[in-house]
Protein backbone atom coordinates (compact mmCIF):
# COMPACT_ATOMS: atom_id res chain seq x y z
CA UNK A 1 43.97 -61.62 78.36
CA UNK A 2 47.04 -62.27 77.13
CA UNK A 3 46.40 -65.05 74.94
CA UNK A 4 43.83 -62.99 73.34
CA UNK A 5 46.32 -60.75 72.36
CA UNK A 6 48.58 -63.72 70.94
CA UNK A 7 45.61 -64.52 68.71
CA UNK A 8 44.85 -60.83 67.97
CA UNK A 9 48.37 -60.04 66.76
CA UNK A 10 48.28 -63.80 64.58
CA UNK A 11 45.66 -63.11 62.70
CA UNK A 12 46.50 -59.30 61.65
CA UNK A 13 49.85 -60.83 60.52
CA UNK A 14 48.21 -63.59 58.60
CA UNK A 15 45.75 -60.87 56.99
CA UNK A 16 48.22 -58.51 56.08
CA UNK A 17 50.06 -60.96 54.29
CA UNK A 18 47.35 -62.31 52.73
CA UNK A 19 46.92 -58.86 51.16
CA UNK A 20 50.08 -58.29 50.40
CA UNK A 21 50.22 -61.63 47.97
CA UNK A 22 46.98 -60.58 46.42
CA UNK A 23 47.91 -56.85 45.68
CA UNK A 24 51.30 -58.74 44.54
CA UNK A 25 49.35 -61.40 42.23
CA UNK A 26 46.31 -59.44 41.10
CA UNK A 27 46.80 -55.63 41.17
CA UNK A 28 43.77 -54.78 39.22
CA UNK A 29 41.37 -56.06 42.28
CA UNK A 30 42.87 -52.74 43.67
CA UNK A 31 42.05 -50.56 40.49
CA UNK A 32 39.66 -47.94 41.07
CA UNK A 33 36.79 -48.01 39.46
CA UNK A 34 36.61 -47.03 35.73
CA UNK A 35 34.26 -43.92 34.78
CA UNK A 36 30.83 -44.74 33.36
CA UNK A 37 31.18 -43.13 29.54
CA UNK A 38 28.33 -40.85 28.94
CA UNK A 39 25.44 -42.15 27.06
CA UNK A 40 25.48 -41.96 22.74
CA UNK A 41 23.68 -38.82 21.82
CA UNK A 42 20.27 -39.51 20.61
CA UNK A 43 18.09 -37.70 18.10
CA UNK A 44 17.95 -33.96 18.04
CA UNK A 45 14.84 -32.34 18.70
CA UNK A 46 14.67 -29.26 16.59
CA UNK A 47 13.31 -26.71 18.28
CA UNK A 48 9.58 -25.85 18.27
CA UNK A 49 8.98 -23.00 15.57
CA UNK A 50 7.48 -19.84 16.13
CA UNK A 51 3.55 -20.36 15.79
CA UNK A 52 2.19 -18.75 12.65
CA UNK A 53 -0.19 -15.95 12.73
CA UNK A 54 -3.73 -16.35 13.26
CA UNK A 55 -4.69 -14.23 10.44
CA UNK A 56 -4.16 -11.08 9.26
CA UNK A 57 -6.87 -9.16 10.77
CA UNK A 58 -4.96 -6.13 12.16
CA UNK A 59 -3.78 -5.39 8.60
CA UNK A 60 -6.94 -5.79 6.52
CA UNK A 61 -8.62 -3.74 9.69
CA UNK A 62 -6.32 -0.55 9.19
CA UNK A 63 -6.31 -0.92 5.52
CA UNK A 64 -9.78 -1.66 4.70
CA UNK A 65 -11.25 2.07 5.89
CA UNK A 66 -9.19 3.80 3.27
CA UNK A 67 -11.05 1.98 0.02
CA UNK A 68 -14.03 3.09 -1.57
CA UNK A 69 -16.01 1.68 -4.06
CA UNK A 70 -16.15 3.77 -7.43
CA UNK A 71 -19.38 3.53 -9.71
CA UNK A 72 -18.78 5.47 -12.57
CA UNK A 73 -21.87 6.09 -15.27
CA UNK A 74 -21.60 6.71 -19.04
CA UNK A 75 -23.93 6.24 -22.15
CA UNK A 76 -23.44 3.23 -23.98
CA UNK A 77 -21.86 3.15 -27.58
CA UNK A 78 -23.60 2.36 -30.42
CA UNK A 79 -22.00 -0.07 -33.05
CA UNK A 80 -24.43 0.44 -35.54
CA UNK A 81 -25.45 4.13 -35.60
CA UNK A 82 -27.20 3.92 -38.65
CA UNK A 83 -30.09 1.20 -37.27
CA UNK A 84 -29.89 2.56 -33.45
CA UNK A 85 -33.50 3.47 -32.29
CA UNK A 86 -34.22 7.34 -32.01
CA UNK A 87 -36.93 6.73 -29.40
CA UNK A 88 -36.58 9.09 -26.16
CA UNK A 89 -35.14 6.91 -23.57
CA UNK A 90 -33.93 4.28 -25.49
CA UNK A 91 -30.12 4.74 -24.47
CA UNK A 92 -29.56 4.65 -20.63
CA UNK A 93 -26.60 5.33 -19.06
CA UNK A 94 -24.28 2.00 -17.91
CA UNK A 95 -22.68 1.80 -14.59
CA UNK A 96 -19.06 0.79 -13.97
CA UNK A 97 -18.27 -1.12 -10.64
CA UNK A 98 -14.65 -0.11 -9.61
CA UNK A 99 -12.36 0.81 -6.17
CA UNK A 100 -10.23 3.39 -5.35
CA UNK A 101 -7.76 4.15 -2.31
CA UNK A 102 -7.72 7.02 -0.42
CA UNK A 103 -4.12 8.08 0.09
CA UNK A 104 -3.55 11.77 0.72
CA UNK A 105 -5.34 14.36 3.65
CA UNK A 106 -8.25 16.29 2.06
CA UNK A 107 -10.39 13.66 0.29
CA UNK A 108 -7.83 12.02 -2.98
CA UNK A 109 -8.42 8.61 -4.38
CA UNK A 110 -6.42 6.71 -6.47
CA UNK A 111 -7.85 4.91 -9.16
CA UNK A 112 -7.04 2.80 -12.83
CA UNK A 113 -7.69 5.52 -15.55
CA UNK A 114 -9.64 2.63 -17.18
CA UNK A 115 -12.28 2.93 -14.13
CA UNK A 116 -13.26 6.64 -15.13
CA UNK A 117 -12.29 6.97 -18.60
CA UNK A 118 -15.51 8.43 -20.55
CA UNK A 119 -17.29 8.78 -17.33
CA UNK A 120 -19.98 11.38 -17.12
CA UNK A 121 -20.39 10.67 -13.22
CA UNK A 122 -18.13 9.35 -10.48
CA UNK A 123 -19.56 7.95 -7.42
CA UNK A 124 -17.43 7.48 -4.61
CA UNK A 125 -19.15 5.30 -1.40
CA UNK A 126 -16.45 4.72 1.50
CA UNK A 127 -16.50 1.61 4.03
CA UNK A 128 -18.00 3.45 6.36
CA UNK A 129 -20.82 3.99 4.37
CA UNK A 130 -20.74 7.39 3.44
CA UNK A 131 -20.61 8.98 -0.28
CA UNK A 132 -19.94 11.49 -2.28
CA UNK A 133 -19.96 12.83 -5.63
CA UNK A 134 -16.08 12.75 -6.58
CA UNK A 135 -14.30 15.06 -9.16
CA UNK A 136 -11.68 14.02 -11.48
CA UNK A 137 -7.94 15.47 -10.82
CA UNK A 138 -6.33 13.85 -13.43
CA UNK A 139 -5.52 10.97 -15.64
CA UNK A 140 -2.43 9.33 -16.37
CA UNK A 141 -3.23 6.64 -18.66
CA UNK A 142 0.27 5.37 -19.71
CA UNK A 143 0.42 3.74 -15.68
CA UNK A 144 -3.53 3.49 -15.97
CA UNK A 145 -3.89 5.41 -13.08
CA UNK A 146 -6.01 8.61 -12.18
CA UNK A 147 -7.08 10.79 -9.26
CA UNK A 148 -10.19 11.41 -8.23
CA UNK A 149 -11.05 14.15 -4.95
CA UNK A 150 -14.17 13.83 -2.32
CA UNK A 151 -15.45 16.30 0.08
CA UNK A 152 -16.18 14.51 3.13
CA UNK A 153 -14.61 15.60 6.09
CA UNK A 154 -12.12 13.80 7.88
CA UNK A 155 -11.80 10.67 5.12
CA UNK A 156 -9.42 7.83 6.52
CA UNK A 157 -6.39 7.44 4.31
CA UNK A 158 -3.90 4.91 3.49
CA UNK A 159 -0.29 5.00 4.17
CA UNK A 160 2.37 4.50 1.22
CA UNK A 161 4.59 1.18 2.15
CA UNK A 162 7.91 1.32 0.14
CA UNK A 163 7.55 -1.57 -2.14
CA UNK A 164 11.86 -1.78 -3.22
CA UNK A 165 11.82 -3.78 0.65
CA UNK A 166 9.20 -6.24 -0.62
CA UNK A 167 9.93 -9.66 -1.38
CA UNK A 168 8.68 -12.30 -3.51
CA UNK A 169 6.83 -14.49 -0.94
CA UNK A 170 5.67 -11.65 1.25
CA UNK A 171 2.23 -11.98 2.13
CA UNK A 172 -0.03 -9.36 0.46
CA UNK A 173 -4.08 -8.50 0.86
CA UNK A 174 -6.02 -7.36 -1.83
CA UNK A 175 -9.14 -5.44 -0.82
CA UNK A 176 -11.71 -3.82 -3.11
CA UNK A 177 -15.41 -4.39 -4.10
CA UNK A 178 -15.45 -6.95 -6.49
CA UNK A 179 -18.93 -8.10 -8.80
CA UNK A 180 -20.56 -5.16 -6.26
CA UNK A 181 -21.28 -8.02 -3.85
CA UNK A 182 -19.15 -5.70 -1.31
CA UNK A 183 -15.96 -4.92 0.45
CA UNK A 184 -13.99 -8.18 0.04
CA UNK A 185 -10.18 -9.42 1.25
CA UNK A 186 -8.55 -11.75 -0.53
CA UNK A 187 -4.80 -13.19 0.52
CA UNK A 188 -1.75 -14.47 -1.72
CA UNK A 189 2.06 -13.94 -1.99
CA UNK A 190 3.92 -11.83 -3.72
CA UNK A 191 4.62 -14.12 -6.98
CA UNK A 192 7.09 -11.54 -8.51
CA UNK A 193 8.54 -8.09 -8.87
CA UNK A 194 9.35 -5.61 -11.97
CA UNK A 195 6.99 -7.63 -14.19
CA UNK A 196 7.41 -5.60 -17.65
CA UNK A 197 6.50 -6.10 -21.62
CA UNK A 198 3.28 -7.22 -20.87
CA UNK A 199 1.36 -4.71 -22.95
CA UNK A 200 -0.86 -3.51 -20.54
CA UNK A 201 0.30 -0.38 -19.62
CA UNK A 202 3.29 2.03 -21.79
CA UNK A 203 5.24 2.00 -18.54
CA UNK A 204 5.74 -0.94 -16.66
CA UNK A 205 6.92 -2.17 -13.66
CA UNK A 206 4.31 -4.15 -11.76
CA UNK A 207 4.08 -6.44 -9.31
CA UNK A 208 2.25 -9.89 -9.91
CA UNK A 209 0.54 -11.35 -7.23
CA UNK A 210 -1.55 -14.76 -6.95
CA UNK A 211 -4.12 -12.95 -4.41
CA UNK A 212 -7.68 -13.23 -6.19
CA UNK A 213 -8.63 -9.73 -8.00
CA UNK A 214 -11.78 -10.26 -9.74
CA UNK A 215 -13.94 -7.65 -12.09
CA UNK A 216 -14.58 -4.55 -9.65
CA UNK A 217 -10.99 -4.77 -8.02
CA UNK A 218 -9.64 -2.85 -10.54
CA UNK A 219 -8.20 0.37 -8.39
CA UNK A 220 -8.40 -1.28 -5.13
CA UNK A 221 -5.39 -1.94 -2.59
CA UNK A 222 -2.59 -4.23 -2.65
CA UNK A 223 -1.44 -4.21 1.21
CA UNK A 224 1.43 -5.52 2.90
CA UNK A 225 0.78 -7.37 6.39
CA UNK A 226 0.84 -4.46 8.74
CA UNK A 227 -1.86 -2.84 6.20
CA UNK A 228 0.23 -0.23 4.26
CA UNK A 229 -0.33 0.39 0.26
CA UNK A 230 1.88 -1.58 -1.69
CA UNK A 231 0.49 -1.03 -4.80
CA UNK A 232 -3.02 0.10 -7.06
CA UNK A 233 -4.46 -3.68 -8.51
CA UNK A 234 -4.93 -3.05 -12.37
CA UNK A 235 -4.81 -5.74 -14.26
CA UNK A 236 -5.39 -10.18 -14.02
CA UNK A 237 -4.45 -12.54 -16.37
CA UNK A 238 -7.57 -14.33 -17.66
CA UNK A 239 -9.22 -15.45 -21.07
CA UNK A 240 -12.35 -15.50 -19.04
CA UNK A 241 -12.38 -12.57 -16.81
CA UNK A 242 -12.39 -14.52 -14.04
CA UNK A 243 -9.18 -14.69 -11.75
CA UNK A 244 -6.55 -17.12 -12.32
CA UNK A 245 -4.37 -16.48 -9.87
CA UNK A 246 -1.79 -14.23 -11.70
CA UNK A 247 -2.86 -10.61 -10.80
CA UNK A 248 -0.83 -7.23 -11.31
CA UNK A 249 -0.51 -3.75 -9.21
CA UNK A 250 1.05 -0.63 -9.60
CA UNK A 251 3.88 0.16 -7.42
CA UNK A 252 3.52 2.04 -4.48
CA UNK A 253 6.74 4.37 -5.86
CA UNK A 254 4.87 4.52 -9.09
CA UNK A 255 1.17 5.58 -7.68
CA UNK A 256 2.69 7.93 -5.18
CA UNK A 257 4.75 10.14 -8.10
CA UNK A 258 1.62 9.86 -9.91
CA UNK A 259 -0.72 11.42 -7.54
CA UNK A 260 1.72 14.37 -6.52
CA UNK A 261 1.83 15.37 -10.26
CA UNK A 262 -1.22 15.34 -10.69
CA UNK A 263 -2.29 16.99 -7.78
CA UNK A 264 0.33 19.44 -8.75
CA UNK A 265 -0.02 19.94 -12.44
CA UNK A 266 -3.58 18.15 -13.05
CA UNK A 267 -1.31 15.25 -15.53
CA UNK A 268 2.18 13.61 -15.15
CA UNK A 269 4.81 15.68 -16.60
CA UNK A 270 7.18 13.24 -18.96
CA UNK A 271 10.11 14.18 -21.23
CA UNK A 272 9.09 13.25 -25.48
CA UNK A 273 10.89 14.04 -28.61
CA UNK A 274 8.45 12.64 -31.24
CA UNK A 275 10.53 9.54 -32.23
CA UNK A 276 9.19 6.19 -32.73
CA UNK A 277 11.93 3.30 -32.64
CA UNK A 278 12.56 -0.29 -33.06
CA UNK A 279 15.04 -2.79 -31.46
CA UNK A 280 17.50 -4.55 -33.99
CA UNK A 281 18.24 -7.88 -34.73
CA UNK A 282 22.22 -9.19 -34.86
CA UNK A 283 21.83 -9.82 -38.66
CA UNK A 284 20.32 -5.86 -38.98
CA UNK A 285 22.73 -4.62 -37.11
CA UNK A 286 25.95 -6.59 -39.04
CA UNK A 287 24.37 -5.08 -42.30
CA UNK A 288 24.67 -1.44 -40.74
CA UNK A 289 27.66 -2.17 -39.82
CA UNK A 290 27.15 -2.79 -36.09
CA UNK A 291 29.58 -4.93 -34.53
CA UNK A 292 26.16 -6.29 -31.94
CA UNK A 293 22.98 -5.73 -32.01
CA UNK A 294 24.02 -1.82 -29.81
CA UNK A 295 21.04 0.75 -30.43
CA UNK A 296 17.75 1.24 -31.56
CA UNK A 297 16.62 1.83 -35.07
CA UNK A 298 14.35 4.94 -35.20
CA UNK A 299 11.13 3.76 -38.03
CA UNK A 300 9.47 7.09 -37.23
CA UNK A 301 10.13 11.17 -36.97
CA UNK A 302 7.18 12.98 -35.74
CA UNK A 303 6.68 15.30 -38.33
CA UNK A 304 7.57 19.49 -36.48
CA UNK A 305 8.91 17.44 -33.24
CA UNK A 306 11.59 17.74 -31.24
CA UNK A 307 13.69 15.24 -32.75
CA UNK A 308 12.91 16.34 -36.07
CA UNK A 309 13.67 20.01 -35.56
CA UNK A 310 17.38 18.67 -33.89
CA UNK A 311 18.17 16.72 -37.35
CA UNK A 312 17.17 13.34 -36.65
CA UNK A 313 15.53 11.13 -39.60
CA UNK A 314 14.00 8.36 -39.80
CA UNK A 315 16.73 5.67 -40.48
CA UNK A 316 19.19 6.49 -38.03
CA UNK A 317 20.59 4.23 -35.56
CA UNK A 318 20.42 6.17 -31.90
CA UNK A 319 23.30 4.93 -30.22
CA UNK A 320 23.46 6.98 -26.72
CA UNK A 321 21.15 9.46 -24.73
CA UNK A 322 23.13 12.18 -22.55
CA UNK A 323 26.38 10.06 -23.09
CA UNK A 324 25.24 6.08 -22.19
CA UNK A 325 24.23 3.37 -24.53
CA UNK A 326 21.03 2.63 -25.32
CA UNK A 327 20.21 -0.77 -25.77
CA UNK A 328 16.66 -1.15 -26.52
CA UNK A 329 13.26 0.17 -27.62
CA UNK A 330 11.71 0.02 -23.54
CA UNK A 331 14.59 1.16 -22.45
CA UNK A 332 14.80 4.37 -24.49
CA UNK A 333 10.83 5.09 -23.73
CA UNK A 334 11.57 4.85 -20.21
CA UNK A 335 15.20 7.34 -19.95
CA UNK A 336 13.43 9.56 -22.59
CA UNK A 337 10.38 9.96 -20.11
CA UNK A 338 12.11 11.23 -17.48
CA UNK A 339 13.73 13.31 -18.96
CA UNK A 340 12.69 17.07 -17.56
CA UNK A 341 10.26 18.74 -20.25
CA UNK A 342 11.79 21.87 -21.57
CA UNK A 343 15.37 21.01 -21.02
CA UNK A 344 17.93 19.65 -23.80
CA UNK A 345 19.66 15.99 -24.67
CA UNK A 346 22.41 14.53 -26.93
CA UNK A 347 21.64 12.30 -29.09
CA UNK A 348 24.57 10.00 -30.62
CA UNK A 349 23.23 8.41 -34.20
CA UNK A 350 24.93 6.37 -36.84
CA UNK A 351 23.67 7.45 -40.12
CA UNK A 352 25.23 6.09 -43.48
CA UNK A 353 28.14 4.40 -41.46
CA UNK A 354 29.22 8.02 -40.41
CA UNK A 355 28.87 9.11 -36.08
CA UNK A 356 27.06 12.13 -35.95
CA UNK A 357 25.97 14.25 -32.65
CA UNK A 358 22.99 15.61 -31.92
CA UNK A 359 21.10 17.78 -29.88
CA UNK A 360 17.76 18.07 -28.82
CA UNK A 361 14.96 19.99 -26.64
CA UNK A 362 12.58 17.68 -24.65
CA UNK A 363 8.92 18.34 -25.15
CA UNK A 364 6.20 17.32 -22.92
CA UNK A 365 5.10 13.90 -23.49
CA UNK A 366 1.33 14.53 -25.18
CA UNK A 367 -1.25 12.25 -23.69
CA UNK A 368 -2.23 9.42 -25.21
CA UNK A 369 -5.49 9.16 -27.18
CA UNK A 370 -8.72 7.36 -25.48
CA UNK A 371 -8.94 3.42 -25.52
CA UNK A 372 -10.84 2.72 -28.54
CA UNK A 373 -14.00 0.44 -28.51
CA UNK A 374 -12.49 -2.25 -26.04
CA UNK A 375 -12.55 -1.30 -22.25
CA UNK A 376 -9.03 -1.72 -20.56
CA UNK A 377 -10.44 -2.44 -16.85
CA UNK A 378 -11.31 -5.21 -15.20
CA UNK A 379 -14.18 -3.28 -14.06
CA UNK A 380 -17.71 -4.82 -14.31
CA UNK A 381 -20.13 -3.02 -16.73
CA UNK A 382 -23.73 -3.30 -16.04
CA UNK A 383 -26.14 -2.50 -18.58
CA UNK A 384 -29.13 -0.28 -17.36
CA UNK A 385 -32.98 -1.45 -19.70
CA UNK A 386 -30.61 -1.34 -23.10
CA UNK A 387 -32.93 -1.15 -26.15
CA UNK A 388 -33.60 -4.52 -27.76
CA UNK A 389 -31.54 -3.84 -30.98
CA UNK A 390 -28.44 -3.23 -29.35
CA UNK A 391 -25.46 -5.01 -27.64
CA UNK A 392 -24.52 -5.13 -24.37
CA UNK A 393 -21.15 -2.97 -23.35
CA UNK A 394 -18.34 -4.97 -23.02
CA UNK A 395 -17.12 -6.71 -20.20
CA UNK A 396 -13.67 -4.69 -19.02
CA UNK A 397 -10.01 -4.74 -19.55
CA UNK A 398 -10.09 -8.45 -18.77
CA UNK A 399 -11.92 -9.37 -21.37
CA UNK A 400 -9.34 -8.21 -23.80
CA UNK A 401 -8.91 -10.77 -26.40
CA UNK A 402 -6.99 -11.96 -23.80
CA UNK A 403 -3.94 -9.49 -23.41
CA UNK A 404 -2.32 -12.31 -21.17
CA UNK A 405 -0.83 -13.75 -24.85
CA UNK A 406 1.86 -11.90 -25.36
CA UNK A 407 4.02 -11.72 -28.49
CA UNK A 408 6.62 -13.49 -28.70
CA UNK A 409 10.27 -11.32 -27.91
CA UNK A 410 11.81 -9.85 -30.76
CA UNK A 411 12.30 -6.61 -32.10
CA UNK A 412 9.71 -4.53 -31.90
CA UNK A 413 8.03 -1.12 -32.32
CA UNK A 414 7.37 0.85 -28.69
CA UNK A 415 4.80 3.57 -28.33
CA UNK A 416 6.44 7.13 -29.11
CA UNK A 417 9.35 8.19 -26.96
């Protein structure tokens, strides 16, 4: 027993020192162990985007109650009275394919002006498939609108979106009855906003769309995606009628002051003083002495207007209304319009180099006269048994030789302010 311990004790004193020379000699055997380093970051997934919508059938679903189809009938024009057959029954009536909204309790629709203008008979039919003989409020043809009223009871109505939130890019539904095959939705973006100088209506501020409107549209709905009016369709840009994917509606803002003046007073109530002006070039306005091309030049005084009667001639240079600079021909139509009828304005003019101040009482813009022989709408005119000898009507506002070519910017005379 003992010598086991003699060997015991030997060989824990040999193995001690043999760890003390190595710990001596070679420390790092006695490191501990370095930490693994994480792994190199690899690619980012980005996370998965929200899935797009299905479709838009909640929207066109509440929308698409609320507008009608509008079939308006007139007699044909003649363009050659003198060789038009007398027989009984040779002129029938045409029919006008058109849509309306309605948008207020107790049975209003708005429409374009163009859709009823000269109509003898309105026809209103709604989705549901119910009609009715419809009345004419009013007409407001400087935003091409009007307002027709139905008595059905308990007609489905569209709510007023407020179109100053809209963006260009928003998704937008058209719905109206195009070519009279039937309700129809089309779908498109918002392309832009506060389109303006396009000559189709006197006051402008439309919004352009790339949804399809197509001849019968005209007066139909422009709807945002949760189905709420964003605007009246009234016009497309085409040299064939057809659409080309650049559209235009009438404001929701717009359409909804509209109809409550009308409702109100039968017509839109806008300020007018009976002048007729035209924006100046820099070289016009150096040779009146103008340091820039500040004002309008007024070409015309309505003879017993307002304007007249406060002193104004023909030749002066209008420089402010009610205290702020005017700078242009739309821009004056537009501050003079609203303008309360009835109440007064200053008028600052430059006439013979000398300032002179003026003042003058607002009249009520007068209505303009009817479109002349060329339809405004994009309406679709069908020709009911027309006599041999004579022509068929024309097509609509889109057929307008095409109004989509706009003059080129310049100075330029405005309808009467």
């Amino acid at each position: 027993m003992r010598r086991f311990w003699e060997i015991f004790a030997q060989a824990t004193t040999v193995a001690a020192g043999v760890l003390l020379a190595a710990r001596l000699l070679a420390p790092q055997w006695f490191a501990p162990p370095a930490a693994i380093p994480p792994a190199p970051p690899g690619p980012v997934q980005p996370a998965l985007a929200a899935p797009a919508p299905r479709g838009y059938a909640e929207a066109a679903a509440h929308a698409m109650p609320a507008v009608v189809s509008v079939t308006t009938e007139r007699m044909p024009r003649r363009r050659h009275p003198a060789s038009a057959d007398q027989r009984p029954g040779a002129l029938r009536p045409s029919l006008g394919l058109g849509s309306g909204v309605l948008v207020a309790p107790g049975g209003y629709v708005l429409t374009n002006d163009h859709v009823v203008e000269g109509a003898e008979q309105v026809e209103v039919r709604l989705a549901d498939g119910r009609q009715a003989r419809a009345t004419l409020v009013g007409r407001d043809p400087d935003t091409d609108l009007a307002v027709l009223h139905i008595d059905l009871p308990h007609p489905p109505t569209l709510d007023f979106a407020d179109e100053r939130r809209a963006r260009v890019g928003d998704v937008v539904l058209a719905i109206g009855y195009p070519f009279g095959v039937g309700q129809t939705v089309t779908q498109g973006i918002i392309s832009a906003l506060g389109r303006s100088r396009l000559g189709i209506n006197t006051f402008e501020n439309l919004i352009q769309t790339d949804a399809a409107i197509n001849p019968g549209n005209s007066g139909g709905a422009l709807v945002d995606t949760r189905g709420r009016l964003l605007g009246i369709n009234t016009a497309i840009y085409s040299s064939s009628g057809g659409s080309l994917g650049i559209g235009f509606a009438v404001p929701a803002s717009t359409a909804r002051e509209v109809l409550r003046q009308i409702i109100a007073y039968g017509r839109v109530r806008r300020g007018w003083i009976g002048v007729e002006v035209r924006g100046m070039s820099a070289a016009q306005a150096r040779r009146l002495g103008l340091r820039d091309a500040h004002g309008v030049l007024v070409a015309e005084v309505l003879r017993g207007g307002p304007a007249q009667r406060a002193g104004l001639r023909a030749g002066d240079v209008l420089l402010e209304l009610d205290g702020q600079a005017v700078d242009d021909a739309d821009e004056l139509l537009d501050r003079v319009a609203a303008l309360p009828p009835g109440g007064t304005a200053s008028l600052e003019v430059l006439r013979a180099g000398k300032h002179r101040s003026l003042r003058v009482h607002v009249g009520l813009r007068p209505l303009p006269p009817p479109a002349s022989e060329v339809d405004r709408a994009d309406d679709q005119d069908e020709a009911a048994d027309e006599a041999p000898d004579e022509a068929p009507d024309e097509p609509g506002p889109a057929a307008l030789a095409p109004w989509g070519r706009a003059s080129p910017p310049g100075p330029s005379s405005r309808p009467s302010s």
